[in-house]
C-alpha atoms as a PDB file:
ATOM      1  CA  UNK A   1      28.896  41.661   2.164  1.00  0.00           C
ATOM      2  CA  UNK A   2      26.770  39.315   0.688  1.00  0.00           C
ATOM      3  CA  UNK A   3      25.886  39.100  -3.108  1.00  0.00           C
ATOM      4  CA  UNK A   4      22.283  38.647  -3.082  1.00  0.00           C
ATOM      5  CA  UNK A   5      21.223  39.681  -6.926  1.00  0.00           C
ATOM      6  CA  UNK A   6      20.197  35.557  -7.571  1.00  0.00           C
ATOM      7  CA  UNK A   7      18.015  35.742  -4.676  1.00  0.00           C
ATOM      8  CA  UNK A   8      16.420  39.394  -5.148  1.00  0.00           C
ATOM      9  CA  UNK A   9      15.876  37.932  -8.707  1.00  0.00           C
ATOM     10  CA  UNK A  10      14.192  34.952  -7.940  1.00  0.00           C
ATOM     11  CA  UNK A  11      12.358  36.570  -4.813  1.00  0.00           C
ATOM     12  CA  UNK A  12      11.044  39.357  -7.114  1.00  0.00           C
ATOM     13  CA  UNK A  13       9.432  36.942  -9.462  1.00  0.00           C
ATOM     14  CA  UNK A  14       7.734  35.379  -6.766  1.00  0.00           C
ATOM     15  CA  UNK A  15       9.927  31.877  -6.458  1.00  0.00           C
ATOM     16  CA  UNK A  16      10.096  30.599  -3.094  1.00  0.00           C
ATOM     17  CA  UNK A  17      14.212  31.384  -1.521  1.00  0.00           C
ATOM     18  CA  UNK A  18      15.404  29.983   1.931  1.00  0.00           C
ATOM     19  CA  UNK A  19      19.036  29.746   2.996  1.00  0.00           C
ATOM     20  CA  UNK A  20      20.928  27.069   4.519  1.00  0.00           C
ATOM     21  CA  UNK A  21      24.591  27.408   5.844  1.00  0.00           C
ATOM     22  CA  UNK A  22      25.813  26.244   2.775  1.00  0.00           C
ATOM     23  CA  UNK A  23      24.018  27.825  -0.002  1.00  0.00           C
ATOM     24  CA  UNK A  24      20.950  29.829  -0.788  1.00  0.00           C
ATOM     25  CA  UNK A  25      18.006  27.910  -3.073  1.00  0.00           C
ATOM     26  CA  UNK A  26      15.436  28.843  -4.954  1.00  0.00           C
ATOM     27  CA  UNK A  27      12.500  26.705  -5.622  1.00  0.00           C
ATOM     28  CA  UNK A  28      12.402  26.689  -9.207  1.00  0.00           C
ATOM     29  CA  UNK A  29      10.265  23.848 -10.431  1.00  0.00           C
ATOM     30  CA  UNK A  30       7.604  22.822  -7.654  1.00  0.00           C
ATOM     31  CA  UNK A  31       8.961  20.472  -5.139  1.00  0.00           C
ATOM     32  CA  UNK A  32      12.514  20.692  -6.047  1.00  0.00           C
ATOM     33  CA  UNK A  33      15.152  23.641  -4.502  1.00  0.00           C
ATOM     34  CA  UNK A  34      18.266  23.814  -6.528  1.00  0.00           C
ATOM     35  CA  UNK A  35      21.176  26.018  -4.780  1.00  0.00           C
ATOM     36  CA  UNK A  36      22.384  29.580  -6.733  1.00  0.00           C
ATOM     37  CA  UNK A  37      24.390  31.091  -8.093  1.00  0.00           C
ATOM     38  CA  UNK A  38      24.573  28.374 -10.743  1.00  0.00           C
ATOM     39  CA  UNK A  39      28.165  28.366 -10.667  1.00  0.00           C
ATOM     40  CA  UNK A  40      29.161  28.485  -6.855  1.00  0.00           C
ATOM     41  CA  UNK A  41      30.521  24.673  -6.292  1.00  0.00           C
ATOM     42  CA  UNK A  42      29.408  23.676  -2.999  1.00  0.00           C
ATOM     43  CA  UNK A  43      29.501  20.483  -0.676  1.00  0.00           C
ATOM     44  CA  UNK A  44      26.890  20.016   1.388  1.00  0.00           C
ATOM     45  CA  UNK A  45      26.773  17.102   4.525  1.00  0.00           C
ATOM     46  CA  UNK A  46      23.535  15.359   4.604  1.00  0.00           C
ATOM     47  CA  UNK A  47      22.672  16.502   8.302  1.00  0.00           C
ATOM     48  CA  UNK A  48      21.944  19.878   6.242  1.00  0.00           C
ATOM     49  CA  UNK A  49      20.154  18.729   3.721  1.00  0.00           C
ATOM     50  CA  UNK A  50      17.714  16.484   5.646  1.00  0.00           C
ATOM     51  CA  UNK A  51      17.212  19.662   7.907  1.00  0.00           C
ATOM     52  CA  UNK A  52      16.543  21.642   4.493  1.00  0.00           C
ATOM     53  CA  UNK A  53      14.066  19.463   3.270  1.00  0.00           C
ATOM     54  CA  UNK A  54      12.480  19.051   6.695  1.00  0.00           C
ATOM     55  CA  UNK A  55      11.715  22.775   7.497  1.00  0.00           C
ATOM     56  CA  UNK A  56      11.048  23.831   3.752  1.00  0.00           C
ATOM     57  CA  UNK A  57       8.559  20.281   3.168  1.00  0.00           C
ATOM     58  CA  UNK A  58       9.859  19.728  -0.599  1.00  0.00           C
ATOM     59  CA  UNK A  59      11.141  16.713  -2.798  1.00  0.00           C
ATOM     60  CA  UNK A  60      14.608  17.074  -3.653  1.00  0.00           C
ATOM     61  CA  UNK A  61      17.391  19.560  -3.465  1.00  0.00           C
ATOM     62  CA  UNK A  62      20.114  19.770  -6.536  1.00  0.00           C
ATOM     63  CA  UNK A  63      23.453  21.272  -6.662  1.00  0.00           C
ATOM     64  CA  UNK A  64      26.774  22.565  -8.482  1.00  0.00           C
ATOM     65  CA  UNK A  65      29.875  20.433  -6.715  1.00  0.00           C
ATOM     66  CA  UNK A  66      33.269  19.702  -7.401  1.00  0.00           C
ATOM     67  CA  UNK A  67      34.026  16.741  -9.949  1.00  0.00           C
ATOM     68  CA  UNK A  68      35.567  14.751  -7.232  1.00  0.00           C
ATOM     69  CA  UNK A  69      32.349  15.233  -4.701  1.00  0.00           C
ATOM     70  CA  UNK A  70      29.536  12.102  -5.627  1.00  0.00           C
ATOM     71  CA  UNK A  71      26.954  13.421  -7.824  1.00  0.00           C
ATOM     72  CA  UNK A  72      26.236  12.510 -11.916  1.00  0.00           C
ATOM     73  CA  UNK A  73      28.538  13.813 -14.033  1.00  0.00           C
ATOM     74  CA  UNK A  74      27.580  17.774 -15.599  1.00  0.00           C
ATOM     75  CA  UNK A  75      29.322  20.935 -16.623  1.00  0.00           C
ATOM     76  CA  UNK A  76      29.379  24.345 -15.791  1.00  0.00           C
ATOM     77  CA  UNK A  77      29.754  26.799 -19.782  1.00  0.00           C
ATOM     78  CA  UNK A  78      32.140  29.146 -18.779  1.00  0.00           C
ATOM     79  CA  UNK A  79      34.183  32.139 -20.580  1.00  0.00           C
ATOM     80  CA  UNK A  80      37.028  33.430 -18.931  1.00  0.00           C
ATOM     81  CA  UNK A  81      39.164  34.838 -21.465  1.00  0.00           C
ATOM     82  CA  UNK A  82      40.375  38.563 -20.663  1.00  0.00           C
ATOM     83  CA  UNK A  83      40.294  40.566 -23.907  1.00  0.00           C
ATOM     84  CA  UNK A  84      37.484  38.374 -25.704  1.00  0.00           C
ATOM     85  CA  UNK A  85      37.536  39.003 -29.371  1.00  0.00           C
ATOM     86  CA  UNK A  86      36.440  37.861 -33.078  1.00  0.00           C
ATOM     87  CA  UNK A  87      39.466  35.648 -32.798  1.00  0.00           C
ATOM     88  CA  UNK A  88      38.466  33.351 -29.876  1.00  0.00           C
ATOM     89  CA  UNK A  89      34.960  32.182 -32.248  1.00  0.00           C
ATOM     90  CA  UNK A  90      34.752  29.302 -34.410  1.00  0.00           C
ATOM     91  CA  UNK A  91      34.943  29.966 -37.883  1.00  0.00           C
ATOM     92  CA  UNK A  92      31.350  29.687 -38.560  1.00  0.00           C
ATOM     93  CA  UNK A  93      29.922  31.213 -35.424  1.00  0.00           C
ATOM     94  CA  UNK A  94      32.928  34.822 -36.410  1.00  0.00           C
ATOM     95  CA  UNK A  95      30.729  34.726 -39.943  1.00  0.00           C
ATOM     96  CA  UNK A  96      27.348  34.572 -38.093  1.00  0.00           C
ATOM     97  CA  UNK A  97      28.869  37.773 -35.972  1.00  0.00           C
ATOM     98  CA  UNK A  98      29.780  39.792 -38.860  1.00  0.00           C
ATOM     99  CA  UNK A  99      26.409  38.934 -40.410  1.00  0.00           C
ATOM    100  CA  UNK A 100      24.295  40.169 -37.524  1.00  0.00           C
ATOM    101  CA  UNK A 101      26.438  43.522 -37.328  1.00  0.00           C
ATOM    102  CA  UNK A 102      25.408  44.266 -40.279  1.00  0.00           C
ATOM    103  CA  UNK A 103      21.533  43.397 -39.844  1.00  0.00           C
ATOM    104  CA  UNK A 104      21.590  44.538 -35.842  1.00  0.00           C
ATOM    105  CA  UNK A 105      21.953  46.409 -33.040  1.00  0.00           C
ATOM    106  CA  UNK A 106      22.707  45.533 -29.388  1.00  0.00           C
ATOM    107  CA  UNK A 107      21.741  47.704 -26.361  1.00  0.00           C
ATOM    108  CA  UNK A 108      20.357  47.862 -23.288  1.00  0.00           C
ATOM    109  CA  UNK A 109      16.608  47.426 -23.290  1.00  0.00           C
ATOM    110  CA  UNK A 110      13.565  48.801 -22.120  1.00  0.00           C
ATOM    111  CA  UNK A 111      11.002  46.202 -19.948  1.00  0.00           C
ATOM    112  CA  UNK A 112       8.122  47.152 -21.485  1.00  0.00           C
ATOM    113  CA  UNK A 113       9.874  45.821 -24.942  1.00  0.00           C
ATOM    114  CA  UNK A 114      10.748  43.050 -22.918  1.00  0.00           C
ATOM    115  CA  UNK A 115       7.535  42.315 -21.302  1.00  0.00           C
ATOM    116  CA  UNK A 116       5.659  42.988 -24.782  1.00  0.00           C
ATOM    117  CA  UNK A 117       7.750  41.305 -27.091  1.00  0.00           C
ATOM    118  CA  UNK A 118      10.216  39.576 -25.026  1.00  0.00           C
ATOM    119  CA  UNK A 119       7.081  36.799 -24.976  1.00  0.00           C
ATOM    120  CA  UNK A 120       6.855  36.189 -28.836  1.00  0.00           C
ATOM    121  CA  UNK A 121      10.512  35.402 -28.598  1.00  0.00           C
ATOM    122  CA  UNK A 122      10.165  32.349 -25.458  1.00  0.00           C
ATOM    123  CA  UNK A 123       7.119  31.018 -27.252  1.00  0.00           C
ATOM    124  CA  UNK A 124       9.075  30.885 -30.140  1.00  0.00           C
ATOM    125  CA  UNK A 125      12.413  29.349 -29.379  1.00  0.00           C
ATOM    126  CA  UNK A 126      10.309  26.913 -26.742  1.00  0.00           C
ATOM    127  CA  UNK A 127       8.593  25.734 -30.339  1.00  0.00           C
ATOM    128  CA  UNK A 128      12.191  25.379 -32.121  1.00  0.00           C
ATOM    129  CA  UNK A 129      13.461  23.212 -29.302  1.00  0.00           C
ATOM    130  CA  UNK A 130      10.527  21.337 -29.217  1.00  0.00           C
ATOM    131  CA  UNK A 131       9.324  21.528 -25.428  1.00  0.00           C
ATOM    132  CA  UNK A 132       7.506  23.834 -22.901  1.00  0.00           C
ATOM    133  CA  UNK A 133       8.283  26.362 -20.340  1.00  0.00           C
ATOM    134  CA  UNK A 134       6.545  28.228 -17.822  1.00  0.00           C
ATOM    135  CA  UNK A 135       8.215  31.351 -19.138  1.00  0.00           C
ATOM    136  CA  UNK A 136       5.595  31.011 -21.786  1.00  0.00           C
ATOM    137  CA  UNK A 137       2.345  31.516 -19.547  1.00  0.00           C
ATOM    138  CA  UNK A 138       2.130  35.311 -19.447  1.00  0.00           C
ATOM    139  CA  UNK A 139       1.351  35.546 -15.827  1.00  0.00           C
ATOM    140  CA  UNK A 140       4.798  33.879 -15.540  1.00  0.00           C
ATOM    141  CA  UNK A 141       6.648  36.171 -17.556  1.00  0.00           C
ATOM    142  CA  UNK A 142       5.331  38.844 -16.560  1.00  0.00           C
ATOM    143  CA  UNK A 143       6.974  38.135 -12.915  1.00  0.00           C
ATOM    144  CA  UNK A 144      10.498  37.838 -14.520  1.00  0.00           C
ATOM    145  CA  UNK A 145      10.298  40.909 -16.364  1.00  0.00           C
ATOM    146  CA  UNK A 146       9.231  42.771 -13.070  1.00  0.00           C
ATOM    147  CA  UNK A 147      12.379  40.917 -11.819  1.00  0.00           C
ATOM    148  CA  UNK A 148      14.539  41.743 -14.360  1.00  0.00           C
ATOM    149  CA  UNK A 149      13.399  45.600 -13.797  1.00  0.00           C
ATOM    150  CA  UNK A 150      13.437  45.831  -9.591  1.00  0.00           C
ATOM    151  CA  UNK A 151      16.789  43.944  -9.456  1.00  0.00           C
ATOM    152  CA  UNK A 152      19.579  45.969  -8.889  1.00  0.00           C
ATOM    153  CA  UNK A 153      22.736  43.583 -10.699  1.00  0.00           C
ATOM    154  CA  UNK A 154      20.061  42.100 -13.392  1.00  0.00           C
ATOM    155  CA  UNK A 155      20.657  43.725 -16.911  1.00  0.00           C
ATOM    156  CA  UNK A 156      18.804  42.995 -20.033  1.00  0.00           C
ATOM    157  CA  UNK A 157      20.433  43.348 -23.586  1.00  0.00           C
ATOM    158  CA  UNK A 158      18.207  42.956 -26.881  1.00  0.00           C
ATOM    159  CA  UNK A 159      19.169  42.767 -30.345  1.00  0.00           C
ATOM    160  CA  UNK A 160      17.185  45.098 -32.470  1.00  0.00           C
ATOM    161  CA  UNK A 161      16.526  45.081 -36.384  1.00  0.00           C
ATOM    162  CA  UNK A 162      14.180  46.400 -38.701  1.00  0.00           C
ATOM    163  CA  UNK A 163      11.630  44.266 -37.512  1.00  0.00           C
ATOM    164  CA  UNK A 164      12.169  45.232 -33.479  1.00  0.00           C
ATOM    165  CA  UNK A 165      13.126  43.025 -31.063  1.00  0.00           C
ATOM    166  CA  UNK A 166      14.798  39.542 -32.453  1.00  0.00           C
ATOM    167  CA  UNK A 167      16.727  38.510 -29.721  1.00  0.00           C
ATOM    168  CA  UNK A 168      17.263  38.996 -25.639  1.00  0.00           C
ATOM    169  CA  UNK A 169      19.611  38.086 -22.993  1.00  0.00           C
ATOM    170  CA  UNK A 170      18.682  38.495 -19.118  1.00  0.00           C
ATOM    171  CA  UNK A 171      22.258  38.910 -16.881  1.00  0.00           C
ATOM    172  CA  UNK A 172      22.730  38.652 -13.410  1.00  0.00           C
ATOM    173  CA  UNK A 173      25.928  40.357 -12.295  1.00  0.00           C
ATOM    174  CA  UNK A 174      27.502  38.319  -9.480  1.00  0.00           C
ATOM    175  CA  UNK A 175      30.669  39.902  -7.542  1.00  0.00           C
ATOM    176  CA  UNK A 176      32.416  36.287  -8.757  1.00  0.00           C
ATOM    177  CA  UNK A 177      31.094  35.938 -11.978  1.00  0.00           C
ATOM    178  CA  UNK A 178      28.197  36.798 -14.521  1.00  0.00           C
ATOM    179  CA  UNK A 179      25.448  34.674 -15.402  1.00  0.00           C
ATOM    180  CA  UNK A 180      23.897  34.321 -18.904  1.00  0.00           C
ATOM    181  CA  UNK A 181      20.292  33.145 -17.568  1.00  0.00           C
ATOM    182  CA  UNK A 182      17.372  33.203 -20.636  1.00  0.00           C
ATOM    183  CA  UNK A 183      18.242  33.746 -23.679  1.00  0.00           C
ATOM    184  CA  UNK A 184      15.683  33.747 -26.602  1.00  0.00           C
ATOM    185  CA  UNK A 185      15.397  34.734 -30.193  1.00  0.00           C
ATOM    186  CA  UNK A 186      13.253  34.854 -33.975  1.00  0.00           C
ATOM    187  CA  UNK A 187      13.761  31.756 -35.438  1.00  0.00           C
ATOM    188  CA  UNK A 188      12.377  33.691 -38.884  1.00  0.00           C
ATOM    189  CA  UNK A 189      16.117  35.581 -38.043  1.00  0.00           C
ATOM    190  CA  UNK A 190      18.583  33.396 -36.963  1.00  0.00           C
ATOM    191  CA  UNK A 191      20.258  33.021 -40.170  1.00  0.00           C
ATOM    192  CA  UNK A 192      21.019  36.883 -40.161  1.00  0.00           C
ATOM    193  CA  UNK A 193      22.876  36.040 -37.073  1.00  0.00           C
ATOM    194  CA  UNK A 194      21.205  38.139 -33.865  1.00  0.00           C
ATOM    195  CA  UNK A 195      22.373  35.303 -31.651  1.00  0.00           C
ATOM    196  CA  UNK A 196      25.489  35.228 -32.492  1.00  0.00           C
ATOM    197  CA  UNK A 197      25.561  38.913 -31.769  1.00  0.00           C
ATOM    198  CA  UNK A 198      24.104  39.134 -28.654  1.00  0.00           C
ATOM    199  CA  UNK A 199      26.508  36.546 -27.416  1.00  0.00           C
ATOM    200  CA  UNK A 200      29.704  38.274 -28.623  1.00  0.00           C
ATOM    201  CA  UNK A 201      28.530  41.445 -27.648  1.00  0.00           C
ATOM    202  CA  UNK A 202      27.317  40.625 -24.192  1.00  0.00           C
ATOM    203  CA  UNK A 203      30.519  38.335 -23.813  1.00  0.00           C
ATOM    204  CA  UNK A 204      32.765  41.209 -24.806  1.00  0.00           C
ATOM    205  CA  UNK A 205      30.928  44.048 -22.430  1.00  0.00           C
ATOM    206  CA  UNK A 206      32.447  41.672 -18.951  1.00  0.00           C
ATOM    207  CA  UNK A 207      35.617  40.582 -20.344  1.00  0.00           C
ATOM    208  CA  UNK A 208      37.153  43.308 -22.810  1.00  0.00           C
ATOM    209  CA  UNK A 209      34.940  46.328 -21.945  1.00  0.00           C
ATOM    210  CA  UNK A 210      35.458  46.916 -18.029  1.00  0.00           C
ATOM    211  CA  UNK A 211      38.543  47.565 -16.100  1.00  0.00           C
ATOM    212  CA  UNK A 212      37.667  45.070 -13.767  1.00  0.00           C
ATOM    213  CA  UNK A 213      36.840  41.578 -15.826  1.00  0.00           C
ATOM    214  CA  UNK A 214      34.827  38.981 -14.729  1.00  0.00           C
ATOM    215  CA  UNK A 215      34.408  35.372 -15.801  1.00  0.00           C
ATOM    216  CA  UNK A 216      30.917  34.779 -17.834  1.00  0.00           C
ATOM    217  CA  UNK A 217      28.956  31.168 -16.566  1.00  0.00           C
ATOM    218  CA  UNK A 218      26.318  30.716 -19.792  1.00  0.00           C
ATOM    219  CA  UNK A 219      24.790  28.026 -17.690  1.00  0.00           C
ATOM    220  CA  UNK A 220      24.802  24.791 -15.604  1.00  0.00           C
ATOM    221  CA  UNK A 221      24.376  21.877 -17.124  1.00  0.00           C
ATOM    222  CA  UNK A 222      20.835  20.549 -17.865  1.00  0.00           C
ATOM    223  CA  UNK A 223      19.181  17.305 -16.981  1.00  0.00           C
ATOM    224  CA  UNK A 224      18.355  16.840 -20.379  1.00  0.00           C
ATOM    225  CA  UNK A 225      20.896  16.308 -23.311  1.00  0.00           C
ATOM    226  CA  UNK A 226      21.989  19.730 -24.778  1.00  0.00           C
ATOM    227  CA  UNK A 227      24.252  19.088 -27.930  1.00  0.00           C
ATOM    228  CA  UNK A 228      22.908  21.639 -30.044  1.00  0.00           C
ATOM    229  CA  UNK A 229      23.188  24.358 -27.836  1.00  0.00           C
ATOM    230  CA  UNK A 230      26.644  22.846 -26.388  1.00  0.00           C
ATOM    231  CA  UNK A 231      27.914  22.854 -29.660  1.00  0.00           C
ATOM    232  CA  UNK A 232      26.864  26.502 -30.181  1.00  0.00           C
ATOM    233  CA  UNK A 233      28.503  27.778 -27.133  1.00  0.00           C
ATOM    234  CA  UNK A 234      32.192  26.486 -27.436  1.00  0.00           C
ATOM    235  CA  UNK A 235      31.345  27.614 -31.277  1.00  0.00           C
ATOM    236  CA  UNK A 236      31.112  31.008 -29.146  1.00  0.00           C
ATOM    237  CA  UNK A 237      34.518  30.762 -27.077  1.00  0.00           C
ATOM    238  CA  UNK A 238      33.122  29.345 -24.290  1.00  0.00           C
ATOM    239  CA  UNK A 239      34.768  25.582 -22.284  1.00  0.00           C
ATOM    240  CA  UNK A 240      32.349  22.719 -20.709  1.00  0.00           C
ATOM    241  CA  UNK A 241      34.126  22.989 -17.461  1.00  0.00           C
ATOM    242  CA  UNK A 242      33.567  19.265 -15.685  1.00  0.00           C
ATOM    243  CA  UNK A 243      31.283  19.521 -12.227  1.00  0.00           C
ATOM    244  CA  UNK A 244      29.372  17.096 -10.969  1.00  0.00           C
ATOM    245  CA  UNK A 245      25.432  17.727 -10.004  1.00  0.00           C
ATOM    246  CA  UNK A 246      24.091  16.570  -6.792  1.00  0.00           C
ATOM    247  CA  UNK A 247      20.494  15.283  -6.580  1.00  0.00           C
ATOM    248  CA  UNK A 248      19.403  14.642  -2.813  1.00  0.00           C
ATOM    249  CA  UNK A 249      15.901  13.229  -2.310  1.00  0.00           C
ATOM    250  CA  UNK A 250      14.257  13.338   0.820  1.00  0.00           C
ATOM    251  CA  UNK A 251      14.012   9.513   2.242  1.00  0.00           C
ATOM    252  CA  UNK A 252      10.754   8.525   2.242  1.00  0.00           C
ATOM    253  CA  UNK A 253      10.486   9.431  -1.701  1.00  0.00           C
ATOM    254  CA  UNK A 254      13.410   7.258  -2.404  1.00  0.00           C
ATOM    255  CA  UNK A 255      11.598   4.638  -3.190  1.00  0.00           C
ATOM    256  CA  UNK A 256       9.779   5.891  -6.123  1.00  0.00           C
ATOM    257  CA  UNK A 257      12.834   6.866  -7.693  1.00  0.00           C
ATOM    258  CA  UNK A 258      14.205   3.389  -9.468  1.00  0.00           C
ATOM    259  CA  UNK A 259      14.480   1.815 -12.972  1.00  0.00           C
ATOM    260  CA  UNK A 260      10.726   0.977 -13.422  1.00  0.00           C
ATOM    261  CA  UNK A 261       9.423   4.464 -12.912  1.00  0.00           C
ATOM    262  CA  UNK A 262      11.480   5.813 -15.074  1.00  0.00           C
ATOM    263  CA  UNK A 263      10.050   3.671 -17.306  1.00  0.00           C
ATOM    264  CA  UNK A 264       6.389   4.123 -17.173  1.00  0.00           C
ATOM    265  CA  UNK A 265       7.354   8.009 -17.321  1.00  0.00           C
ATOM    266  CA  UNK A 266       8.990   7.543 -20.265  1.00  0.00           C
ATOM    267  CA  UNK A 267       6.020   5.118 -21.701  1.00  0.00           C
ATOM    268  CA  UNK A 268       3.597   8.536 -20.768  1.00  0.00           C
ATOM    269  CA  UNK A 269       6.068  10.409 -22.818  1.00  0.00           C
ATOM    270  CA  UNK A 270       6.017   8.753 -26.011  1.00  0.00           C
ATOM    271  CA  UNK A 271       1.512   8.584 -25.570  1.00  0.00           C
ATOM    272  CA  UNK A 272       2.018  11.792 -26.897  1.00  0.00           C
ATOM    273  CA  UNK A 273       3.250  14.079 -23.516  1.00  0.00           C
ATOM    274  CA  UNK A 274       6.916  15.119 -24.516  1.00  0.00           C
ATOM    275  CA  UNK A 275       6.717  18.475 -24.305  1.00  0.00           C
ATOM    276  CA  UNK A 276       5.239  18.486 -20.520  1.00  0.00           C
ATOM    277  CA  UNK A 277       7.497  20.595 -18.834  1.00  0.00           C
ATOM    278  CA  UNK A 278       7.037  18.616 -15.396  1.00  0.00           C
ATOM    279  CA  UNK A 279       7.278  15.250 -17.176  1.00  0.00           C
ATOM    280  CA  UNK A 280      10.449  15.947 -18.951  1.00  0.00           C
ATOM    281  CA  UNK A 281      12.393  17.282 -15.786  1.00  0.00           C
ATOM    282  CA  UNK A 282      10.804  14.442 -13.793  1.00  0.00           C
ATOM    283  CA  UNK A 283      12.297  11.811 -16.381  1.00  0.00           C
ATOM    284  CA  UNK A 284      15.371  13.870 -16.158  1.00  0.00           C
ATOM    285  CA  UNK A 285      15.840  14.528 -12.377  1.00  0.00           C
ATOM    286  CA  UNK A 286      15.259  10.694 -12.300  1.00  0.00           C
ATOM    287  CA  UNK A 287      17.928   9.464 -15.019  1.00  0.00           C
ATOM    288  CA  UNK A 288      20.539  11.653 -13.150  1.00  0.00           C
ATOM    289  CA  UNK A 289      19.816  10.626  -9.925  1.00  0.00           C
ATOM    290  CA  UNK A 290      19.985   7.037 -11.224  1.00  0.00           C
ATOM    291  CA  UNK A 291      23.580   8.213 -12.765  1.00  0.00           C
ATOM    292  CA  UNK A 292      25.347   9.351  -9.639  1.00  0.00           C
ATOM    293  CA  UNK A 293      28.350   7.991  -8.336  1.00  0.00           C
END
């Protein structure tokens, strides 16, 4: 049978899904169809991806392949170790654990705390990485929540404290593996470690707390640079498996996509339009596609 919880997610937000024989794709930033689940490596011919971009009318497609496929180098953050404990953590991420068992709780939550303060917590982290989202428009978020509700296979865990919510962590449950897909917290907290938390505890629940484990992907690599959050993951147990990313542009776009727009995108940048959430992926789409080989 086929596992469809990526695609009921997506669909139930209201993102545009179409299949190919390949892979399934959701249309997650406008113009641009990148395949799912994240971590399903596929390999795609171009017949089928000119015939994709021809009966679906967008930009570009982007996908998870193997390391020896063309594409720009990437990574798929994966846990796969049976038994997950204390012991597989970094020193300083087991301390941050222990701290935020003492300060928290995790459990299962409901969506109305998700939908009310689930919101606080994306504006928030969105403002400690220093860029926007569209998960911070309420419209917006109010579509993923209604996801994460009507989805059978999507499961939302929240850290709460004294104060309520201070972190949350939206799962899709794959039959092949289970996805970590937005994950957001307090910044006022983080030193009382709710992260930290959340990640062991949600870690543990798939790998030491079923009969039947399954690896954890905590994401595919980004088009941006991630070392922070890199860092904190391995910190967490988890390897930067090596993938490559393909980018495939439709032709007549091609040639807009070169060394000199890149440029003048980056020039708009620096006037003062970093945080532009279509800017930033459009500088990164373009940087990647300039880096495959």
């Amino acid at each position: 049978m086929k596992d469809t919880v990526f695609t009921d997610f997506f669909r139930n937000a209201g993102f545009r899904v179409v299949s190919s024989p390949s892979s399934d794709w959701v249309e997650m930033q406008k113009g641009f169809f990148i395949s799912v689940p994240y971590h399903r490596l596929i390999n795609p011919n171009n017949e089928e991806l000119d015939a994709l971009l021809e009966s679906t009318g967008v930009i570009g497609l982007r996908y998870p392949t193997a390391v020896e496929n063309y594409g720009f180098d990437s990574n798929l953050q994966f846990c796969r170790t049976v038994g997950y404990s204390l012991e597989n953590l970094k020193r300083q991420a087991r301390q941050q654990v222990k701290k935020g068992a003492m300060n928290f709780t995790v459990q299962e939550i409901a969506p109305e705390i998700l939908l009310n303060e689930g919101l606080k917590l994306v504006i928030n982290t969105c403002a400690r990485q220093h860029r926007h989202d569209p998960k911070e428009e309420v419209e917006y978020w109010q579509k993923i929540c209604l996801a994460a509700q009507n989805t059978p296979g999507a499961v939302t865990l929240g850290v709460i404290g004294e104060k309520g919510l201070a972190a949350f962590l939206i799962v899709l449950e794959t039959t092949t593996a289970i996805e970590f897909i937005v994950q957001c917290s307090d910044e006022e907290l983080l030193a009382q470690g709710p992260n930290n938390l959340l990640t062991f505890q949600a870690t543990r629940r798939y790998l030491a707390e079923r009969e039947n484990a399954l690896p954890i992907c905590y994401g595919l690599g980004s088009l941006e640079e991630t070392p922070s959050l890199d860092r904190y993951k391995i910190g967490m147990g988890y390897e930067l498996e090596p993938i490559k990313q393909g980018i495939y542009i439709r032709k007549d776009f091609r040639w807009l996509i070169n060394p000199y727009t890149l440029g003048v995108l980056n020039l708009i940048a620096k006037l003062g339009f970093s945080k532009n959430y279509r800017l930033t992926k459009s500088i990164g789409m373009i940087k990647r596609y300039l880096s495959q080989h």
